[in-house]
N, C-alpha and C. Protein backbone atom coordinates (compact mmCIF):
# COMPACT_ATOMS: atom_id res chain seq x y z
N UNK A 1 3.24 -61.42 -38.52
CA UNK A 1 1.82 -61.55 -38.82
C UNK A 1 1.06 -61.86 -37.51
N UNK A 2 -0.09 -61.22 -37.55
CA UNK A 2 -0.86 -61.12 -36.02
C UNK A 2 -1.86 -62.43 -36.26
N UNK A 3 -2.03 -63.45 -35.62
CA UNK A 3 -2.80 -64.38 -35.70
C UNK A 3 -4.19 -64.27 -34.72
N UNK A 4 -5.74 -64.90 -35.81
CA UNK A 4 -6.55 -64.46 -34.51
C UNK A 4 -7.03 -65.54 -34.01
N UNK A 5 -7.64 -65.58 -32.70
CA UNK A 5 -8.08 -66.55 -32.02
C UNK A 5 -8.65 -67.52 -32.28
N UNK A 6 -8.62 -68.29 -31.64
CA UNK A 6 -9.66 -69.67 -32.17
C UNK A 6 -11.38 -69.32 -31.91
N UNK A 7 -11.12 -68.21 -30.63
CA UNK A 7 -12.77 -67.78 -30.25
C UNK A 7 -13.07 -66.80 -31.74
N UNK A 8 -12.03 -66.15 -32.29
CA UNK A 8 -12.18 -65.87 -33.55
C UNK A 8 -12.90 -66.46 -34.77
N UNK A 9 -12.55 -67.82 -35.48
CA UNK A 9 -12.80 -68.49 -36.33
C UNK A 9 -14.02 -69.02 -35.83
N UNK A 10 -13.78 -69.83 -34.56
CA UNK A 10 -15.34 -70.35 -34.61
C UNK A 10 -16.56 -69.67 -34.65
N UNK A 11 -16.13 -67.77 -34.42
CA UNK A 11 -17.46 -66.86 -34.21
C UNK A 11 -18.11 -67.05 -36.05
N UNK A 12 -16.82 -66.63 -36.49
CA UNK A 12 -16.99 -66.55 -38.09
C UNK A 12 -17.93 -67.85 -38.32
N UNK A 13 -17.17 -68.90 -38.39
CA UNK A 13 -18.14 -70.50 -38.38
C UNK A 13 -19.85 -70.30 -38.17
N UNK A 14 -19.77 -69.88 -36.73
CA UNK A 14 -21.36 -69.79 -36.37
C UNK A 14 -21.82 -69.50 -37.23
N UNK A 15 -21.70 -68.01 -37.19
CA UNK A 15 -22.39 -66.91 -38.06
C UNK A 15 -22.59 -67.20 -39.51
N UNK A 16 -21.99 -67.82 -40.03
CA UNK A 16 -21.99 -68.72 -41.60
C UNK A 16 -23.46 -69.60 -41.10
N UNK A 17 -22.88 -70.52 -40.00
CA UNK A 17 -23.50 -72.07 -39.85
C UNK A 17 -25.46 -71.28 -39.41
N UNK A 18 -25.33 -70.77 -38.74
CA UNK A 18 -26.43 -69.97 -38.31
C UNK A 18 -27.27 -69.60 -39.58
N UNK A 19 -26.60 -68.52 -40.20
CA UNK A 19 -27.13 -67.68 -41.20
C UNK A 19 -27.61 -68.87 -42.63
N UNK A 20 -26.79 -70.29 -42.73
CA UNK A 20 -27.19 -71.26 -43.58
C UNK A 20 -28.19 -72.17 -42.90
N UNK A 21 -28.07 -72.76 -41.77
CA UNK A 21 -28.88 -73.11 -41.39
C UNK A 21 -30.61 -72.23 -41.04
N UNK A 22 -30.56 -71.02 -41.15
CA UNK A 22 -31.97 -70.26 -40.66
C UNK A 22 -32.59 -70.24 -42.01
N UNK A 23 -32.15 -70.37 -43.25
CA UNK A 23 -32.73 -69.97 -44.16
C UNK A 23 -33.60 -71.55 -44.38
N UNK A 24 -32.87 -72.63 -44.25
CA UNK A 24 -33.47 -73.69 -44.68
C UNK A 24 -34.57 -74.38 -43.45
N UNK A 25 -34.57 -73.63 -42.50
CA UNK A 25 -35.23 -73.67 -41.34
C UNK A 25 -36.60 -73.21 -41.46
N UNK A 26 -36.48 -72.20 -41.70
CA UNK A 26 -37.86 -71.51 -42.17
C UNK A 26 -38.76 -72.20 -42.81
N UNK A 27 -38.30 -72.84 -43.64
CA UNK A 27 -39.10 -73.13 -44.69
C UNK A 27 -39.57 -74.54 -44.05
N UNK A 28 -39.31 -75.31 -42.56
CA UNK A 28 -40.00 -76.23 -41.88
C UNK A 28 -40.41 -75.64 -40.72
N UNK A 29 -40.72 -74.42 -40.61
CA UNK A 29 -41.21 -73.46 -39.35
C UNK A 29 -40.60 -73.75 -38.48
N UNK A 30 -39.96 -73.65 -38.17
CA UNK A 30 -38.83 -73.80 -36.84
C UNK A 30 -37.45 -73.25 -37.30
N UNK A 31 -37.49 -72.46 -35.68
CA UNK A 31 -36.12 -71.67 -35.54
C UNK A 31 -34.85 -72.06 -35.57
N UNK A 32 -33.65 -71.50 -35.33
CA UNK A 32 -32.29 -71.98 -35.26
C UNK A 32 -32.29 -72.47 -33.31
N UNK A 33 -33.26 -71.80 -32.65
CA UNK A 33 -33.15 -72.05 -31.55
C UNK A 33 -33.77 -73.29 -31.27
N UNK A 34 -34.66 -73.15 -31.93
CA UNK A 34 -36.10 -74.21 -31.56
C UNK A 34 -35.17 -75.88 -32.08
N UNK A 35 -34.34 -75.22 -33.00
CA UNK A 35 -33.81 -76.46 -33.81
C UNK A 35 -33.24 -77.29 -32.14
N UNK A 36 -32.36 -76.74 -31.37
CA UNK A 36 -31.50 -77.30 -30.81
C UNK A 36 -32.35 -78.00 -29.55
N UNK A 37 -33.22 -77.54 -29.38
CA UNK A 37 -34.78 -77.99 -28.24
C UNK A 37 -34.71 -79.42 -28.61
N UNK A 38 -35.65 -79.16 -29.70
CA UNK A 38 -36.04 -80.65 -31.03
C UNK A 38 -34.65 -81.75 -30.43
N UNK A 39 -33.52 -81.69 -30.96
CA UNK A 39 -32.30 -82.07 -30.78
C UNK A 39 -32.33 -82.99 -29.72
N UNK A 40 -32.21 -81.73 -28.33
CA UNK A 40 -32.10 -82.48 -27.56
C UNK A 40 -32.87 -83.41 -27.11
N UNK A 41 -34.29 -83.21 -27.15
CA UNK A 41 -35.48 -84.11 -26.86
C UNK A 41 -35.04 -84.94 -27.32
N UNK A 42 -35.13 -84.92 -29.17
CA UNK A 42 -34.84 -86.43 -29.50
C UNK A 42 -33.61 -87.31 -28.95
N UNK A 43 -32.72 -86.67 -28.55
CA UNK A 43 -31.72 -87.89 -27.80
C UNK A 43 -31.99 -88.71 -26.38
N UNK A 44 -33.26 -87.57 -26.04
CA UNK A 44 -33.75 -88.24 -24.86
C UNK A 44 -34.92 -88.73 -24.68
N UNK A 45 -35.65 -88.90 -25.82
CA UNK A 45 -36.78 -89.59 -25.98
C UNK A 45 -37.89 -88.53 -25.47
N UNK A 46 -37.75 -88.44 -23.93
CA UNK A 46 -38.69 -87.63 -23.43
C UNK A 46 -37.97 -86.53 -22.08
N UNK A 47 -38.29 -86.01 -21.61
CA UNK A 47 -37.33 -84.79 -20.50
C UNK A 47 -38.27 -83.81 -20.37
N UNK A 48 -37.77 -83.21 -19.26
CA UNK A 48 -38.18 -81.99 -18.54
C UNK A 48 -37.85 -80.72 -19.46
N UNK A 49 -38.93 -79.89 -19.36
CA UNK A 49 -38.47 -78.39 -19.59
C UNK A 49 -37.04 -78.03 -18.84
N UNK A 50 -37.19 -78.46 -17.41
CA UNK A 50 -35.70 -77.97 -16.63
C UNK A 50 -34.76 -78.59 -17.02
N UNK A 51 -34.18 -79.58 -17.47
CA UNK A 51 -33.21 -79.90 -17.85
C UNK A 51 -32.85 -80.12 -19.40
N UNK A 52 -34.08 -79.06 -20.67
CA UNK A 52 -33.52 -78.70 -21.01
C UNK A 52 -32.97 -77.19 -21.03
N UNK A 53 -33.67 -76.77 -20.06
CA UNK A 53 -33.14 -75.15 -19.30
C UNK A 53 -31.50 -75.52 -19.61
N UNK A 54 -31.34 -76.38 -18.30
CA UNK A 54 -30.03 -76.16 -17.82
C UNK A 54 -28.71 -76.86 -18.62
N UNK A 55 -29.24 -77.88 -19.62
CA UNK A 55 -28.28 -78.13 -20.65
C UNK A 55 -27.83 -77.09 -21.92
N UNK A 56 -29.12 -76.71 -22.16
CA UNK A 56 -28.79 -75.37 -23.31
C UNK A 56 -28.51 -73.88 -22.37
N UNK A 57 -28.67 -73.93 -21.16
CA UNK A 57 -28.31 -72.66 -20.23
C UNK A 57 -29.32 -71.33 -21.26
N UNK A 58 -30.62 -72.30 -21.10
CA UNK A 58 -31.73 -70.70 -21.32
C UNK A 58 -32.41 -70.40 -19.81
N UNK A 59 -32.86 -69.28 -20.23
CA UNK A 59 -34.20 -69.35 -18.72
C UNK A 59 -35.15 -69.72 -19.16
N UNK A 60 -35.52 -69.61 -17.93
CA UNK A 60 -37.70 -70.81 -17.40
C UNK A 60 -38.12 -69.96 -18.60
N UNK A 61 -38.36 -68.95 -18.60
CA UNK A 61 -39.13 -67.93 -19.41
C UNK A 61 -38.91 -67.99 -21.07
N UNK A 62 -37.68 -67.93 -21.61
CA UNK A 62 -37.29 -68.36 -22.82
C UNK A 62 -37.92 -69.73 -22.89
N UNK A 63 -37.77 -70.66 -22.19
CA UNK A 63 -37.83 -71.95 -22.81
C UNK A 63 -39.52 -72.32 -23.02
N UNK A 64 -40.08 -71.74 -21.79
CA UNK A 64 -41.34 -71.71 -21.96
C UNK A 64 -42.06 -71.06 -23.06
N UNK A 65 -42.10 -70.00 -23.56
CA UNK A 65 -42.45 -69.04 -24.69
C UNK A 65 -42.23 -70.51 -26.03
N UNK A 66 -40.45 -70.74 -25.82
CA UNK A 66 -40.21 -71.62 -26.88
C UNK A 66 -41.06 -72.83 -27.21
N UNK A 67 -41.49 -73.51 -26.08
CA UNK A 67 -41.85 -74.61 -25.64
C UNK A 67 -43.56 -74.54 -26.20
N UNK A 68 -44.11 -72.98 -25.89
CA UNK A 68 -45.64 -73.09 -26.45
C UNK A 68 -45.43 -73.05 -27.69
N UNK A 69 -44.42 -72.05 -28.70
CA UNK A 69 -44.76 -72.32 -30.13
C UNK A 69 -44.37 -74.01 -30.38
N UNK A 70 -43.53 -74.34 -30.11
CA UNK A 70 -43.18 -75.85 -30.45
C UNK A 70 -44.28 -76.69 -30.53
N UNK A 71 -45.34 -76.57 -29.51
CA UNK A 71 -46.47 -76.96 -29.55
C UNK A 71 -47.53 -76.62 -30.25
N UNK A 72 -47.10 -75.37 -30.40
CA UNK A 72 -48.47 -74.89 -31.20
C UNK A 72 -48.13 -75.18 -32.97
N UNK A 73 -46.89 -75.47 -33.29
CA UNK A 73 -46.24 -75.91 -34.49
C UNK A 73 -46.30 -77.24 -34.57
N UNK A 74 -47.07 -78.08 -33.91
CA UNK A 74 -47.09 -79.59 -33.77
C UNK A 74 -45.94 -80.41 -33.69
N UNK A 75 -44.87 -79.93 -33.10
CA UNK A 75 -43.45 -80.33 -33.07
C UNK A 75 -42.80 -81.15 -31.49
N UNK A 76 -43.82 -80.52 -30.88
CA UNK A 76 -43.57 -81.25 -29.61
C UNK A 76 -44.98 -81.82 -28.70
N UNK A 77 -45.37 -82.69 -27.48
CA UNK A 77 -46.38 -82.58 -26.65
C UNK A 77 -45.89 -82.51 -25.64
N UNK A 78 -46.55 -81.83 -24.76
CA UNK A 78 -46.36 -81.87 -23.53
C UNK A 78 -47.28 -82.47 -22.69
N UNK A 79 -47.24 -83.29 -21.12
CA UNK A 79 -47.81 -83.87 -20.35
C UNK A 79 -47.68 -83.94 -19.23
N UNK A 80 -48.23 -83.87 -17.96
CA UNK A 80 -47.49 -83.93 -16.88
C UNK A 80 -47.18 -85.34 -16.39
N UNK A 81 -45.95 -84.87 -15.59
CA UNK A 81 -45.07 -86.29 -15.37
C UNK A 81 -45.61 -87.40 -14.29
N UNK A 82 -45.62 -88.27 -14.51
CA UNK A 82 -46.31 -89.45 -13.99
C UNK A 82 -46.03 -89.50 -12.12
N UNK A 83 -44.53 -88.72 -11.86
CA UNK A 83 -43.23 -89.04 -11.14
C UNK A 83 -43.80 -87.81 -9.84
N UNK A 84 -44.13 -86.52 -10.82
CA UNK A 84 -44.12 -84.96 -9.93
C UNK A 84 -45.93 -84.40 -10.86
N UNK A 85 -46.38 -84.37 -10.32
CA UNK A 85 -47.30 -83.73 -11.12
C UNK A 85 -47.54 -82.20 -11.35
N UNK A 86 -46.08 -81.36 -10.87
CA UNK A 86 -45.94 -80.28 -10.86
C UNK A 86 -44.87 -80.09 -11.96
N UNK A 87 -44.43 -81.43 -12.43
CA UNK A 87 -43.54 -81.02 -13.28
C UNK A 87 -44.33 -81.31 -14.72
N UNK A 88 -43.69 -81.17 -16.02
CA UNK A 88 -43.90 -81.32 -17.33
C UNK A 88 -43.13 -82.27 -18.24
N UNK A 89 -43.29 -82.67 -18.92
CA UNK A 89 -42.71 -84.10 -19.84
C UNK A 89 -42.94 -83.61 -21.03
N UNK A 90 -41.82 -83.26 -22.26
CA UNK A 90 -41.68 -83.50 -23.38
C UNK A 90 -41.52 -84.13 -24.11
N UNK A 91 -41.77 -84.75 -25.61
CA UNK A 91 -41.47 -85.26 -26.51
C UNK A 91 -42.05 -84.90 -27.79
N UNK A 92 -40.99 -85.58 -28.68
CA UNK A 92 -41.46 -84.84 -30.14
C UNK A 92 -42.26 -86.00 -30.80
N UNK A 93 -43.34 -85.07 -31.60
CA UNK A 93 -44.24 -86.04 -32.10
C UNK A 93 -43.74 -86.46 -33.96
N UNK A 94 -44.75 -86.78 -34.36
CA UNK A 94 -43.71 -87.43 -35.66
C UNK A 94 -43.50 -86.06 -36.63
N UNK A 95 -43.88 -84.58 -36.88
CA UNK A 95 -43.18 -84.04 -37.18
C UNK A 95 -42.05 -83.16 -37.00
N UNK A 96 -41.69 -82.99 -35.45
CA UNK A 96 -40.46 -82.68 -34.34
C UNK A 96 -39.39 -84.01 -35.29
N UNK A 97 -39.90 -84.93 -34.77
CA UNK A 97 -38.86 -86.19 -35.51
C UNK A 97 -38.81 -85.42 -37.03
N UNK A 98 -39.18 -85.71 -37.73
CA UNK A 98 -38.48 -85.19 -39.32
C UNK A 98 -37.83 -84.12 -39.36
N UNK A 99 -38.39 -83.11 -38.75
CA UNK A 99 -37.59 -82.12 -38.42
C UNK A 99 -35.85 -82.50 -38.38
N UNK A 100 -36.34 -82.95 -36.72
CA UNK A 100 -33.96 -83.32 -36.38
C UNK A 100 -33.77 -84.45 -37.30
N UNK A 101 -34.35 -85.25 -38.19
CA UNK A 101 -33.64 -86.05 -39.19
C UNK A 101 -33.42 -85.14 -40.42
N UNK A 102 -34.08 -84.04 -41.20
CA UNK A 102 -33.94 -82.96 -41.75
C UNK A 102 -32.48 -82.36 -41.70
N UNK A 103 -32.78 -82.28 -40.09
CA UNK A 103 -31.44 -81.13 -39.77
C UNK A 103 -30.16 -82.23 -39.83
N UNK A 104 -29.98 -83.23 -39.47
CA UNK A 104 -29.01 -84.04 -39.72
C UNK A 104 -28.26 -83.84 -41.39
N UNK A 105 -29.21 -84.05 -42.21
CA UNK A 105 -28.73 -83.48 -43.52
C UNK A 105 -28.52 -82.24 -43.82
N UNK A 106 -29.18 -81.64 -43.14
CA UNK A 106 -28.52 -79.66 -43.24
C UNK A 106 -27.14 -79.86 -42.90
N UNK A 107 -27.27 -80.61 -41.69
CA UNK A 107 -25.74 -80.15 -40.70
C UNK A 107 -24.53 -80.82 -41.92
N UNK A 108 -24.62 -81.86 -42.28
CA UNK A 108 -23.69 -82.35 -43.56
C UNK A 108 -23.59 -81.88 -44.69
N UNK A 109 -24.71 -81.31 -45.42
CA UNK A 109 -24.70 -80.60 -46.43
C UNK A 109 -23.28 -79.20 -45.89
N UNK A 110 -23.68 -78.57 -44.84
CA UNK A 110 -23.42 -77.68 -44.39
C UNK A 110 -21.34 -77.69 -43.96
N UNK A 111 -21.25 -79.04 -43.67
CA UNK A 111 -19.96 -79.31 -43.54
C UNK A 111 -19.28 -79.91 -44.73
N UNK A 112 -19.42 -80.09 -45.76
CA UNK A 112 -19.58 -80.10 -47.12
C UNK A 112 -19.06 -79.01 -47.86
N UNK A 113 -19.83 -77.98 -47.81
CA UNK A 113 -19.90 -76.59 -48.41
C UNK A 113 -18.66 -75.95 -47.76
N UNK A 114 -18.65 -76.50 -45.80
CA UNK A 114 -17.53 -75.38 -45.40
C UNK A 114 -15.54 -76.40 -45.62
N UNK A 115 -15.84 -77.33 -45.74
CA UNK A 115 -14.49 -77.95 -46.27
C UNK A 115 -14.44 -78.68 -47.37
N UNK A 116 -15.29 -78.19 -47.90
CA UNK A 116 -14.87 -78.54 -49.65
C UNK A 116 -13.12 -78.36 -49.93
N UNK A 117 -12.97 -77.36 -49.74
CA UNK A 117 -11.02 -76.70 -49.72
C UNK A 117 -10.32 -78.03 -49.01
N UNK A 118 -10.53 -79.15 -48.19
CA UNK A 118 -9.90 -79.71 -47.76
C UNK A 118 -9.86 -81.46 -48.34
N UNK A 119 -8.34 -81.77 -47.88
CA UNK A 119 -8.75 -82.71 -48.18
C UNK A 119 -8.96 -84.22 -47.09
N UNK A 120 -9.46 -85.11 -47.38
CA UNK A 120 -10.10 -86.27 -45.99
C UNK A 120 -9.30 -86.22 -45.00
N UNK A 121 -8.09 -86.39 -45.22
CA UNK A 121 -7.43 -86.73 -44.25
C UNK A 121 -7.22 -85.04 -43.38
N UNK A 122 -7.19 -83.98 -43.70
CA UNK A 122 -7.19 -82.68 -42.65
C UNK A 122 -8.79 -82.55 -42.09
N UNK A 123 -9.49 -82.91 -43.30
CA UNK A 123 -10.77 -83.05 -42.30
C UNK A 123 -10.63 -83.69 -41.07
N UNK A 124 -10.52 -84.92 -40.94
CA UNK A 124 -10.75 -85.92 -40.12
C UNK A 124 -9.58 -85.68 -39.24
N UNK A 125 -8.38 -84.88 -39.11
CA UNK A 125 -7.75 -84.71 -38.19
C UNK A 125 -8.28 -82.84 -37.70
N UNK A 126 -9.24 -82.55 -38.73
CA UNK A 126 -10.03 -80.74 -37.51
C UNK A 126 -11.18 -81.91 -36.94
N UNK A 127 -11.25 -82.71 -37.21
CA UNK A 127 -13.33 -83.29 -37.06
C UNK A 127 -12.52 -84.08 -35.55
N UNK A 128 -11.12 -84.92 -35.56
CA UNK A 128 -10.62 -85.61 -34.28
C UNK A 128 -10.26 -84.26 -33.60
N UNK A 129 -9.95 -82.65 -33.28
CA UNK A 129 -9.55 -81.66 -33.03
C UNK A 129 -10.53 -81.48 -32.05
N UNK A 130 -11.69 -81.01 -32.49
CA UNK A 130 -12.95 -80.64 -32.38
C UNK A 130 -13.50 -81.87 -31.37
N UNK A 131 -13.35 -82.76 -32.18
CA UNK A 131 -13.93 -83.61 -30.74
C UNK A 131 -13.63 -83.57 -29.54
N UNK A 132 -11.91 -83.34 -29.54
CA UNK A 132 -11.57 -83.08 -28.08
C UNK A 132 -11.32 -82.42 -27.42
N UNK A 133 -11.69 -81.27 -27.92
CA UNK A 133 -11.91 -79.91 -27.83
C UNK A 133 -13.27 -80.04 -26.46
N UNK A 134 -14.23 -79.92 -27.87
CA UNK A 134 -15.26 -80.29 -27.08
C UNK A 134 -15.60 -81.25 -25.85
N UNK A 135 -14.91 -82.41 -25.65
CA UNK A 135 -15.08 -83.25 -25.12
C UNK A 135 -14.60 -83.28 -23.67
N UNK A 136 -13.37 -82.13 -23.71
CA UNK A 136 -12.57 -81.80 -22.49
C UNK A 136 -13.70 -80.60 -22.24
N UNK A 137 -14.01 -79.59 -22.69
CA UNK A 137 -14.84 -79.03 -22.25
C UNK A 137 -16.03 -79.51 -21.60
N UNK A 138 -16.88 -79.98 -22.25
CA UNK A 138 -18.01 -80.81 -21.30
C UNK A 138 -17.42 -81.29 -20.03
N UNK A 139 -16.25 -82.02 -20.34
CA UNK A 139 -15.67 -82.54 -19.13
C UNK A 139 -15.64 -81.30 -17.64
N UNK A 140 -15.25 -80.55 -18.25
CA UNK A 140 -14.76 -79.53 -17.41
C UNK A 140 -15.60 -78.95 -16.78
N UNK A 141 -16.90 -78.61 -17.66
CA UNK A 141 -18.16 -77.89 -16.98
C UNK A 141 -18.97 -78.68 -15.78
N UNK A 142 -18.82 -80.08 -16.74
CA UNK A 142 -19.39 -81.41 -15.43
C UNK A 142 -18.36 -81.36 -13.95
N UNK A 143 -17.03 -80.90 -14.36
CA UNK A 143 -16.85 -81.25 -13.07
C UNK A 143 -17.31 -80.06 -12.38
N UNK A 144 -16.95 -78.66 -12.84
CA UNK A 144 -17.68 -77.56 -12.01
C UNK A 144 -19.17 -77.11 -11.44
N UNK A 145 -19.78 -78.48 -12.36
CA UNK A 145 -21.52 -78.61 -11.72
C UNK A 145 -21.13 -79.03 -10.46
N UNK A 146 -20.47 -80.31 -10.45
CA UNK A 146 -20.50 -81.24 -9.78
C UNK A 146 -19.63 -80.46 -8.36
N UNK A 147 -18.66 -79.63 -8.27
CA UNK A 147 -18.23 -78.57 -7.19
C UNK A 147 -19.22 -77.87 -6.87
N UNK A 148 -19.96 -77.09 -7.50
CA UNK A 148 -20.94 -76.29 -6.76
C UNK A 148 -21.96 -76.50 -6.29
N UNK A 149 -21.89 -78.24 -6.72
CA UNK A 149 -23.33 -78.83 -5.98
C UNK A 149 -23.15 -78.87 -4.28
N UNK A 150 -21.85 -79.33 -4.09
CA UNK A 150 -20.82 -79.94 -3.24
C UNK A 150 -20.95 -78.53 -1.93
């Protein structure tokens, strides 16, 4: 039996997680993309357009386009920064916030629906999988920032 990749399953995953998450998206005007903007802001209170360029790896141009509907959807403000006055300062205003508390319950609803078939204990040993999965990865990319800065 031919087994397929792990870049396999997780494409499948997305494309589920995507296609469930866009439908319930809509209906708070904001995208699957826009979702992950929102996201990050809120973990950082407030940030640069550029660094969320370079954490989600979009361009100036994408993020900007993104960045005016966000605004024009009352989801984010923008200001210039106290620090550079050439630069820009984000944050989400109080409906950006409901929004990523929204999506917090999508994202569970959503992991719910996809391991229903399982039971706690295989969850919680794919959910410990996944973490370090991920976790060595980040690792890995940080150190290759951190070489090419060099």
């Amino acid at each position: 039996m031919h087994l397929k990749s792990f870049a396999f399953y997780i494409a499948l995953l997305r494309k589920d997680f995507v296609a469930y998450c866009s439908e319930r998206l809509a209906e708070l005007g904001v995208t699957y993309g826009q979702l992950f903007i929102l996201i990050y802001i809120s973990k950082r209170r407030e940030c640069s357009p550029k660094d969320i360029c370079e954490f989600l790896k979009l361009d100036a141009g994408q993020m900007n386009r993104t960045l005016s509907k966000l605004i024009e959807n009352d989801c984010i403000t923008q200001r210039k920064s106290t620090k550079d006055k050439r630069a820009n300062i984000v944050s989400l205003t109080e409906k950006g916030s409901n929004i990523v508390e929204i999506s917090h319950s999508l994202f569970y609803q959503w992991d719910e629906k996809v391991l229903a078939g399982m039971d706690e204990t295989s969850r919680q040993t794919l959910l410990e999988c996944m973490q370090s999965i991920t976790l060595h990865q980040n690792y890995t990319m940080e150190e290759k920032k951190h070489e090419q800065a060099e």
